[in-house]
Protein backbone atom coordinates (compact mmCIF):
# COMPACT_ATOMS: atom_id res chain seq x y z
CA UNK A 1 58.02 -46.79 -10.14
CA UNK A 2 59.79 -48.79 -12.53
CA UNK A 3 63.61 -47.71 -13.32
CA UNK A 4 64.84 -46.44 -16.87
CA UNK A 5 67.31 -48.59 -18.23
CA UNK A 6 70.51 -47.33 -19.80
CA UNK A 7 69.33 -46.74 -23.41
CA UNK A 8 65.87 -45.53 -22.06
CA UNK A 9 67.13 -42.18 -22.19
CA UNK A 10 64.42 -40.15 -24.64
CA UNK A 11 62.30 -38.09 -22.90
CA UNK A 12 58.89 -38.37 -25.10
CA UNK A 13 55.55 -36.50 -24.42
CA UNK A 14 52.37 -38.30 -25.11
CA UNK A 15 48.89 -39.03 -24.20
CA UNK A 16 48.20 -42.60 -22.06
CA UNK A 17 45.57 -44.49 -20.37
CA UNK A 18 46.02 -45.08 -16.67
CA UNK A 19 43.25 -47.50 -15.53
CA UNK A 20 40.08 -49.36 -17.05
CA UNK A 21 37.96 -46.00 -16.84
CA UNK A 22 39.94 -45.31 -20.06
CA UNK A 23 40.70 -41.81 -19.85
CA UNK A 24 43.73 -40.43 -21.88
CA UNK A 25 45.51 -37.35 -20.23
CA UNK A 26 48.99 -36.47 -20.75
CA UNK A 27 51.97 -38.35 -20.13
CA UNK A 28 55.82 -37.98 -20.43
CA UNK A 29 57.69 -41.12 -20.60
CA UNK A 30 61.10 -42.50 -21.52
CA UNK A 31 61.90 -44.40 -24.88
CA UNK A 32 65.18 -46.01 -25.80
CA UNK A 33 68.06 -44.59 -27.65
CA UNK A 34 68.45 -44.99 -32.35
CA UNK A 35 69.74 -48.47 -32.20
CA UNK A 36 71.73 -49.64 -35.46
CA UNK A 37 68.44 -51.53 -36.88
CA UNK A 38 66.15 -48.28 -35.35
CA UNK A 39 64.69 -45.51 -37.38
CA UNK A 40 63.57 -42.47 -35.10
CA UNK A 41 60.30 -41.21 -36.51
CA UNK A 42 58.67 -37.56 -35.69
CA UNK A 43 55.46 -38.32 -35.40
CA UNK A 44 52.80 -36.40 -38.18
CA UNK A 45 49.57 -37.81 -37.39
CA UNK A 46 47.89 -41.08 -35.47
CA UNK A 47 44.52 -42.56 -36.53
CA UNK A 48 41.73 -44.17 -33.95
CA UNK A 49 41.40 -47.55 -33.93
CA UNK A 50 38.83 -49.46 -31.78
CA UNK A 51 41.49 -51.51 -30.83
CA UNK A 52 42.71 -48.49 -28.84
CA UNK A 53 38.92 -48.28 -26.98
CA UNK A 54 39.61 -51.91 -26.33
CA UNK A 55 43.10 -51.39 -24.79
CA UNK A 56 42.50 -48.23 -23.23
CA UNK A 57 39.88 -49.65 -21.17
CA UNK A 58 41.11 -53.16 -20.52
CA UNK A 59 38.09 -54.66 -22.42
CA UNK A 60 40.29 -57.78 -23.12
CA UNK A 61 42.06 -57.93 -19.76
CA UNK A 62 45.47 -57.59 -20.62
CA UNK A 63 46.46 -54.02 -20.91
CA UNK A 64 49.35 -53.35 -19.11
CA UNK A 65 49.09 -49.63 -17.82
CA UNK A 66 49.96 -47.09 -18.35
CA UNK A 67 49.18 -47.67 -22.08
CA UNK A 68 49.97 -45.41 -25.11
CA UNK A 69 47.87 -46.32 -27.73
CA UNK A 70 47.88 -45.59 -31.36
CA UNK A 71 49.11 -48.38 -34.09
CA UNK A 72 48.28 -46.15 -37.34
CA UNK A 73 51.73 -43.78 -37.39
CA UNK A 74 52.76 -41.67 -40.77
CA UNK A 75 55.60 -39.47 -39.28
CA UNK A 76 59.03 -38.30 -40.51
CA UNK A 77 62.47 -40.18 -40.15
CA UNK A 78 65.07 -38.43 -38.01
CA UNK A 79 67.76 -40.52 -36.75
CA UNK A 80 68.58 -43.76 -38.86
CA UNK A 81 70.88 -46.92 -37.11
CA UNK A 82 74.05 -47.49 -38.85
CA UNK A 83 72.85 -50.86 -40.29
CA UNK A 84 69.70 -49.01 -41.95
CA UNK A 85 69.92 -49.18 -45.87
CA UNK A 86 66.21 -48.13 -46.64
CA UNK A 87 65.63 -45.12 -44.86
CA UNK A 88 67.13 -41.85 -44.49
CA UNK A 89 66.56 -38.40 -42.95
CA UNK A 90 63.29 -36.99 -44.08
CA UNK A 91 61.49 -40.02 -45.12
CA UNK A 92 57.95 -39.81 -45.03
CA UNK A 93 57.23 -43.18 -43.17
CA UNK A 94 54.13 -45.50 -41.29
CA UNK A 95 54.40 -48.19 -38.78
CA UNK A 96 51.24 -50.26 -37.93
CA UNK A 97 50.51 -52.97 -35.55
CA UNK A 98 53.90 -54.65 -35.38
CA UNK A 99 56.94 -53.90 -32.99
CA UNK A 100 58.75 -56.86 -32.79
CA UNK A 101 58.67 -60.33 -34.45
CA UNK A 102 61.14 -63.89 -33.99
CA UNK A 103 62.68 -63.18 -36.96
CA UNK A 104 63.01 -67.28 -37.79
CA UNK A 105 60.05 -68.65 -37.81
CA UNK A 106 58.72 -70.05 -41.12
CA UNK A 107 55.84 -66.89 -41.05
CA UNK A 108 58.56 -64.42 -40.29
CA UNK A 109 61.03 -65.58 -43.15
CA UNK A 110 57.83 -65.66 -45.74
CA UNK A 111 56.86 -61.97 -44.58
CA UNK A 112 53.95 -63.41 -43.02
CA UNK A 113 54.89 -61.51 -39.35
CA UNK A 114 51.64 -60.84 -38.28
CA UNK A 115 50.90 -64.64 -37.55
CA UNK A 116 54.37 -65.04 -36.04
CA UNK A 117 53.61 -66.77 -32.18
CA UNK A 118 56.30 -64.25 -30.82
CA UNK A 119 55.16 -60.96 -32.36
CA UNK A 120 54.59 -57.73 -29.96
CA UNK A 121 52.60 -55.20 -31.11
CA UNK A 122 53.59 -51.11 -30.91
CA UNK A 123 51.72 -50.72 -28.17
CA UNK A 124 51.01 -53.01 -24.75
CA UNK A 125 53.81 -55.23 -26.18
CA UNK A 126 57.15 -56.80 -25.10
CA UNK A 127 60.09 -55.62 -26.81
CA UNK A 128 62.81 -57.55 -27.22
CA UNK A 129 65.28 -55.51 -24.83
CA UNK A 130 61.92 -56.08 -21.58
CA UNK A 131 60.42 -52.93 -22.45
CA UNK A 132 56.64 -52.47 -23.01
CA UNK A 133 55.76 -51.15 -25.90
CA UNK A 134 54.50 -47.08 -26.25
CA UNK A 135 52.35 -46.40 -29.61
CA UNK A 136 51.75 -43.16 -31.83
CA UNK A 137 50.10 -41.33 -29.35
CA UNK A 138 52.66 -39.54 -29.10
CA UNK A 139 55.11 -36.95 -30.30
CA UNK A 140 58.32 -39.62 -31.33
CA UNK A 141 58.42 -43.22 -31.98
CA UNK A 142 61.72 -45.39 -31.81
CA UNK A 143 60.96 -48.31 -34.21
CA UNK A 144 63.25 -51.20 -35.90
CA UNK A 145 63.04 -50.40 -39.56
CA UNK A 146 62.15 -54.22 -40.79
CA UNK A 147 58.69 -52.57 -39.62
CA UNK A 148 58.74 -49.10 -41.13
CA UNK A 149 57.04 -48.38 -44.25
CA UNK A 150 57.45 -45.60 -46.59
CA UNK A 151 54.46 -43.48 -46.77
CA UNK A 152 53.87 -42.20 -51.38
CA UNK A 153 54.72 -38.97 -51.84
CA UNK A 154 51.30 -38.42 -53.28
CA UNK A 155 49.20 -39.57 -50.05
CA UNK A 156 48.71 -37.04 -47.49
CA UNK A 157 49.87 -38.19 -44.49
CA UNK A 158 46.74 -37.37 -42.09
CA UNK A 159 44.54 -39.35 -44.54
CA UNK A 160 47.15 -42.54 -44.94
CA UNK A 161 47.36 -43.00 -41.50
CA UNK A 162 44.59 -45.23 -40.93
CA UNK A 163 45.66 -47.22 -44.04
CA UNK A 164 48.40 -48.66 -41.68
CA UNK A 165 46.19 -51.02 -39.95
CA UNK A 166 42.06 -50.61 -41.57
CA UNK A 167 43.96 -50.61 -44.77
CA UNK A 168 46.10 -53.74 -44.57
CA UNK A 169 43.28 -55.33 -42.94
CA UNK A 170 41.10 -55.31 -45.84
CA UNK A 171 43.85 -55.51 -48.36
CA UNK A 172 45.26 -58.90 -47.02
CA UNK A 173 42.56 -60.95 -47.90
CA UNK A 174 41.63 -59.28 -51.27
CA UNK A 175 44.94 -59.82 -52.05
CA UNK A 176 44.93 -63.51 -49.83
CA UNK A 177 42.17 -64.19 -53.22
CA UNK A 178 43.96 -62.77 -55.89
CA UNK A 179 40.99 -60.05 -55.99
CA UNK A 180 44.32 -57.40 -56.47
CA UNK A 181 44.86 -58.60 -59.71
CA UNK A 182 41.69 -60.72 -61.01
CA UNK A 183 39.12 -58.10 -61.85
CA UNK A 184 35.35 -58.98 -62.79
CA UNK A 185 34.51 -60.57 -59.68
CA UNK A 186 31.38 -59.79 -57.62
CA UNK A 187 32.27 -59.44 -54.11
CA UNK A 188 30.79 -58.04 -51.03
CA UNK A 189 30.94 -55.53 -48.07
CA UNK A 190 29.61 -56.13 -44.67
CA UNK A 191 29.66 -53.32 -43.04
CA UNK A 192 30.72 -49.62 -44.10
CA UNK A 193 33.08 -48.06 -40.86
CA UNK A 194 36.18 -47.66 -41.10
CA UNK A 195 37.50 -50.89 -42.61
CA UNK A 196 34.41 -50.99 -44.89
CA UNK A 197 34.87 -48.15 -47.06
CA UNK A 198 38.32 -48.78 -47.07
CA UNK A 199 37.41 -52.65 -48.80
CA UNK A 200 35.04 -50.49 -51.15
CA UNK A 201 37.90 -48.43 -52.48
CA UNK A 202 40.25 -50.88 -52.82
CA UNK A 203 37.11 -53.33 -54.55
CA UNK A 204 36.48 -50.69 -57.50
CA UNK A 205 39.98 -49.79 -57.54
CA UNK A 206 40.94 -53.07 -58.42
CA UNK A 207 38.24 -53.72 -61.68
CA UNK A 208 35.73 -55.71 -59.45
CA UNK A 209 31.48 -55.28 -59.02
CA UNK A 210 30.87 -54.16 -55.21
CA UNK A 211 27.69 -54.44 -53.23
CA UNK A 212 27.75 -52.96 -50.15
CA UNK A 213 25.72 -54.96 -47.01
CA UNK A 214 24.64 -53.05 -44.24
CA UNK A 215 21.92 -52.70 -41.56
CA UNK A 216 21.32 -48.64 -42.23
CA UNK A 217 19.79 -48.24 -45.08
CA UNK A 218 20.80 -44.15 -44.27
CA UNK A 219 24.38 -45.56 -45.83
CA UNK A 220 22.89 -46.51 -49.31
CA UNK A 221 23.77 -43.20 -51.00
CA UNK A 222 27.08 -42.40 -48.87
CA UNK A 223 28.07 -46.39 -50.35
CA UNK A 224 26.87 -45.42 -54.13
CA UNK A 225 27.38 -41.85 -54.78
CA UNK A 226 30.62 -41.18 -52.52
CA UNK A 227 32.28 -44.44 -52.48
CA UNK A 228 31.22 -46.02 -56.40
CA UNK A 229 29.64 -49.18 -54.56
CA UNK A 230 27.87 -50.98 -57.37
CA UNK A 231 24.56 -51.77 -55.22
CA UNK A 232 23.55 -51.84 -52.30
CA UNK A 233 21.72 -54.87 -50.12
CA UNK A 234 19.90 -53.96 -46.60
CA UNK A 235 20.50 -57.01 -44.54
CA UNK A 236 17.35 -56.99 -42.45
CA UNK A 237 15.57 -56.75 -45.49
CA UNK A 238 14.33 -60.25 -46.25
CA UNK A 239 13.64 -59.30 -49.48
CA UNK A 240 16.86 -57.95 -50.67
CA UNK A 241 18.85 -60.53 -49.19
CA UNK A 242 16.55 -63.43 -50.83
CA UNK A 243 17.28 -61.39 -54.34
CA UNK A 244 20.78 -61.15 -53.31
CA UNK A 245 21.46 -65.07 -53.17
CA UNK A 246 24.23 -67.05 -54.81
CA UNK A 247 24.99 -63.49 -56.34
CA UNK A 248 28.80 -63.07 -54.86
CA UNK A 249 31.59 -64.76 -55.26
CA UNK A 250 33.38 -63.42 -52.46
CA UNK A 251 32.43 -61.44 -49.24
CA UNK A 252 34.65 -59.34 -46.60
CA UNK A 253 33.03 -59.37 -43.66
CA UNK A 254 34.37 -56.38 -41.19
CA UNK A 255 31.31 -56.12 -38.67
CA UNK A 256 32.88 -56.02 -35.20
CA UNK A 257 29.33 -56.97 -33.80
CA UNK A 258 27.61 -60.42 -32.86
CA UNK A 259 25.52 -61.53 -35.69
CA UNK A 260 24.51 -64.19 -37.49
CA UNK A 261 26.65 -65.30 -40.66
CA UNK A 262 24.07 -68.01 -42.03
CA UNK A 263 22.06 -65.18 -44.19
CA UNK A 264 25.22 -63.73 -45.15
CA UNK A 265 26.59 -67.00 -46.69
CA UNK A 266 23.67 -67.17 -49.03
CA UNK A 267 24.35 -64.47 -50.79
CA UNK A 268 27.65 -66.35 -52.05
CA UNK A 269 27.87 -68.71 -55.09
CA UNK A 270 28.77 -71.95 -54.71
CA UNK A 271 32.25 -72.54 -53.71
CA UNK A 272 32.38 -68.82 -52.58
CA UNK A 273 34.38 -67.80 -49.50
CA UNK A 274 33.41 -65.30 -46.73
CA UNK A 275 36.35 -63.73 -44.87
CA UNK A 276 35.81 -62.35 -41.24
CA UNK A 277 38.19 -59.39 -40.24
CA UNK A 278 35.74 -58.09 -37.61
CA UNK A 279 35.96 -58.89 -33.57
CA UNK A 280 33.24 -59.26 -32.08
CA UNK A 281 33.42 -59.91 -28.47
CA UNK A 282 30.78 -62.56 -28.29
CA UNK A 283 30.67 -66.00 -31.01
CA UNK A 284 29.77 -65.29 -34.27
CA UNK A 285 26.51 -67.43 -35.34
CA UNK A 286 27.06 -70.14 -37.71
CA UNK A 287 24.88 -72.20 -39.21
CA UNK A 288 25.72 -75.25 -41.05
CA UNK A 289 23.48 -75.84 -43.93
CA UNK A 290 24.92 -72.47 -45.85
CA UNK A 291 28.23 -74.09 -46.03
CA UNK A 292 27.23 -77.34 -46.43
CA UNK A 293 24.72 -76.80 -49.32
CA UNK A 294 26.88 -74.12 -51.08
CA UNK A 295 30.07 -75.86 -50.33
CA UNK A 296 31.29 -72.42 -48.71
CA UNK A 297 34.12 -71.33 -46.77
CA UNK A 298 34.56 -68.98 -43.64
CA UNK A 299 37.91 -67.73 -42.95
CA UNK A 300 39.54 -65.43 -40.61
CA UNK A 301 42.26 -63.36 -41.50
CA UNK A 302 44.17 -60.76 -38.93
CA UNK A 303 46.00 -57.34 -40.66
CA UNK A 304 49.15 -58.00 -42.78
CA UNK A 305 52.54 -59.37 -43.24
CA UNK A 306 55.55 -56.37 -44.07
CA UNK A 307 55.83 -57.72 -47.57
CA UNK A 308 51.60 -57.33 -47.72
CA UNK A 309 51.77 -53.67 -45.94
CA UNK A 310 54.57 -52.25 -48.30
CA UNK A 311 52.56 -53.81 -51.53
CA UNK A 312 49.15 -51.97 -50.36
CA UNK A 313 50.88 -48.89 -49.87
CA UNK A 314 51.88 -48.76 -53.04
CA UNK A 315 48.89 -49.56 -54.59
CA UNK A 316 47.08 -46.80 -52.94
CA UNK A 317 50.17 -44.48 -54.33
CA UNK A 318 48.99 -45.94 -57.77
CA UNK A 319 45.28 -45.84 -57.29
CA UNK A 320 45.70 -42.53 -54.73
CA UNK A 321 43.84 -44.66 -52.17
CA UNK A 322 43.48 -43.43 -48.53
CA UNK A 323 41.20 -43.32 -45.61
CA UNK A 324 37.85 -40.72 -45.30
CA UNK A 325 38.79 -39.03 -42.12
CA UNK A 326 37.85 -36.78 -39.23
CA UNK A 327 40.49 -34.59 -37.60
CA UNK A 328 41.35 -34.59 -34.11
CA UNK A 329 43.48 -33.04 -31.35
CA UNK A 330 44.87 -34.74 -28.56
CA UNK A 331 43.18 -32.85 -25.91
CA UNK A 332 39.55 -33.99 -27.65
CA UNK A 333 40.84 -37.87 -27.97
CA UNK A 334 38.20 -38.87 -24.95
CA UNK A 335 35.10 -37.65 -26.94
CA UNK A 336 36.69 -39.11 -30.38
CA UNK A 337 36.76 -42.39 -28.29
CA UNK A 338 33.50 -42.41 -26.73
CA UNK A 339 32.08 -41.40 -30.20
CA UNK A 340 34.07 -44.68 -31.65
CA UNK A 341 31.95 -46.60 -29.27
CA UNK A 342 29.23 -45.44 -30.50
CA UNK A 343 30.54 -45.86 -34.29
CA UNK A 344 29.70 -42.02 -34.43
CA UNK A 345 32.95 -41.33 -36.91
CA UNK A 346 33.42 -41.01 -40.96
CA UNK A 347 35.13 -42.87 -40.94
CA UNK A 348 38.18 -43.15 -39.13
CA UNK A 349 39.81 -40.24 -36.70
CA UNK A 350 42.89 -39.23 -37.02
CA UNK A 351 45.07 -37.32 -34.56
CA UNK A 352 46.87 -34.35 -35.34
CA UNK A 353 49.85 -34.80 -32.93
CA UNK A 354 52.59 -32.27 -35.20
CA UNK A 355 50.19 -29.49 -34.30
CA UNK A 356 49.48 -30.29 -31.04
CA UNK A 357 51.50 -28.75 -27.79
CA UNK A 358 53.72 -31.17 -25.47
CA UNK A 359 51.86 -32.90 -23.29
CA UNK A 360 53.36 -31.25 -19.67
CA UNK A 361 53.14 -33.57 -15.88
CA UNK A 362 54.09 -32.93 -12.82
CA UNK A 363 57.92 -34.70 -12.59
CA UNK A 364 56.40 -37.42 -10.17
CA UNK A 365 54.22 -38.56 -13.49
CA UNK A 366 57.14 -39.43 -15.43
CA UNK A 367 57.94 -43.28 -15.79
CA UNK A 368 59.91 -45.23 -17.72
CA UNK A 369 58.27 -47.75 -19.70
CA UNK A 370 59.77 -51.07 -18.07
């Protein structure tokens, strides 16, 4: 058993994975004192991410356990460091994907954090005292404010949740294209989960013609009448995709599943750029002739900078933007993640950790998180 450190001191109950089977049960850990750049957060609410299937089950082979998952945090501020101008008690607040970043880096000092080579993530991450990192599944969070968001009074904090990492995902590269501010465009969907209908929202709310692309064509109504997709475009439909071509001028691409991206790149225009914010964890297929004979471009592009996050969260304040949801309690987060594998969910859990009991161990169970 690894031993607490001097400012290690918080007692925290939470929920963790132990080993690749990926089971969460409950789990009381330590977590370090308010430091003078901290904000102590009680945590509201955590969303689902299938990053936290990944992690939980060591699908990438480098979870460190035990691991706390849970990178999409809207809580309340309780404790604020003395060097903390932008927060104070009772702050409705989020924090994401990011822990820790260099700080002086050329992507760090252009709020661009998320690409920095040294950033740690909230959870399965180094922080910069040794620690690893514990996320929001959990009832407190300890986090340095430069990564601490404030949460519009307006939102509702089980439903913004998600918005912390699905959100900023899909908002960086709309707003990578100018797509925040240029309306008129045509642009695209792949895929309507939980980063999908988030892109839809944010596509209509910013003046822009949406067409949704999907395999179900179950998810051509939900798209249209729900969401205020523009049309719809069955992509193992040969016919609908050949209608479809050189119809978009840009495409956000969030299927986390191998597939082929040569059919998808004719539906651009010339000179139109696909962006792929989906994982998949086998190569993408890529044809050259699309690109070559519609002079198109494939990017990547990975959640958000600080600057990014805080900008998105106010635009869904403005536009009262947030994330379709299903409710959850901790001691049901095993079937919400085995129905995430399944991409049974609409359209992104969420955890309801303020309502939920202390998680209680036997005293051998507690650890420190070093």
């Amino acid at each position: 058993m690894a031993q607490t450190t001097p400012n290690h001191t918080q007692t925290v109950s939470g929920w963790a994975a132990h080993d690749s089977s990926g089971e969460i049960t409950p789990f009381i850990f330590k977590r370090r004192e308010n430091g003078i750049n901290d904000v102590t957060i009680k945590i509201l609410y955590c969303g689902i991410c299938h990053t936290d299937l990944h992690q939980a089950r060591n699908d990438w082979g480098i979870t460190m356990y035990p691991v706390v998952p849970g990178h999409e945090i809207t809580g309340v501020v309780t404790k604020v460091g003395s060097n903390v101008k932008t927060f104070s008690v009772g702050d409705r607040v989020g924090v994401g994907c990011l822990a820790a970043t260099c700080l002086e880096c050329d992507f760090c000092k252009e709020s661009q954090e998320n690409y920095c080579e040294d950033l740690q993530f909230t959870y399965n991450g180094i922080f910069w005292d040794g620690s690893i990192t514990y996320g929001g599944y959990s009832k407190m969070l300890v986090a340095d404010h430069r990564y601490v968001v404030r949460i519009p009074e307006n939102l509702p904090m089980d439903a913004a949740a998600p918005l912390l990492c699905a959100g900023v995902t899909v908002f960086s590269p709309l707003r990578d294209h100018d797509l925040h501010k240029t309306p008129g465009k045509k642009i695209g969907v792949v895929g309507l989960g939980g980063l999908g209908h988030v892109a839809v929202k944010f596509g209509k709310a910013f003046g822009h013609h949406v067409t949704v692309i999907s395999t179900s064509p179950s998810k051509e109504k939900e798209a249209k009448d729900h969401l205020g997709a523009d049309d719809f475009i069955v992509s193992t439909d040969d016919q609908q995709m050949q209608k479809g071509k050189r119809s978009l001028d840009f495409i956000l691409n969030t299927v986390s599943a191998k597939h082929c991206l040569g059919p998808l790149l004719e539906l651009l225009k010339v000179n139109g750029t696909m962006v792929v914010v989906g994982a998949p964890d086998q190569p993408f297929t890529l044809p050259s002739f699309p690109m070559i004979f519609g002079k198109r471009a494939v990017k990547g592009s990975v959640i958000g900078g600080m600057d990014e996050t805080r900008e998105m969260m106010e635009l869904c304040g403005k536009h009262n933007i947030t994330c379709d949801i299903e409710l959850t309690s901790p001691d049901k987060i095993n079937q919400a993640l085995d129905r995430v594998a399944k991409n049974d969910v609409r359209y992104r859990f969420v955890i309801d950790i303020a309502n939920a009991p202390a998680a209680t161990v036997d005293d051998d169970q507690i650890c420190s998180n070093l």
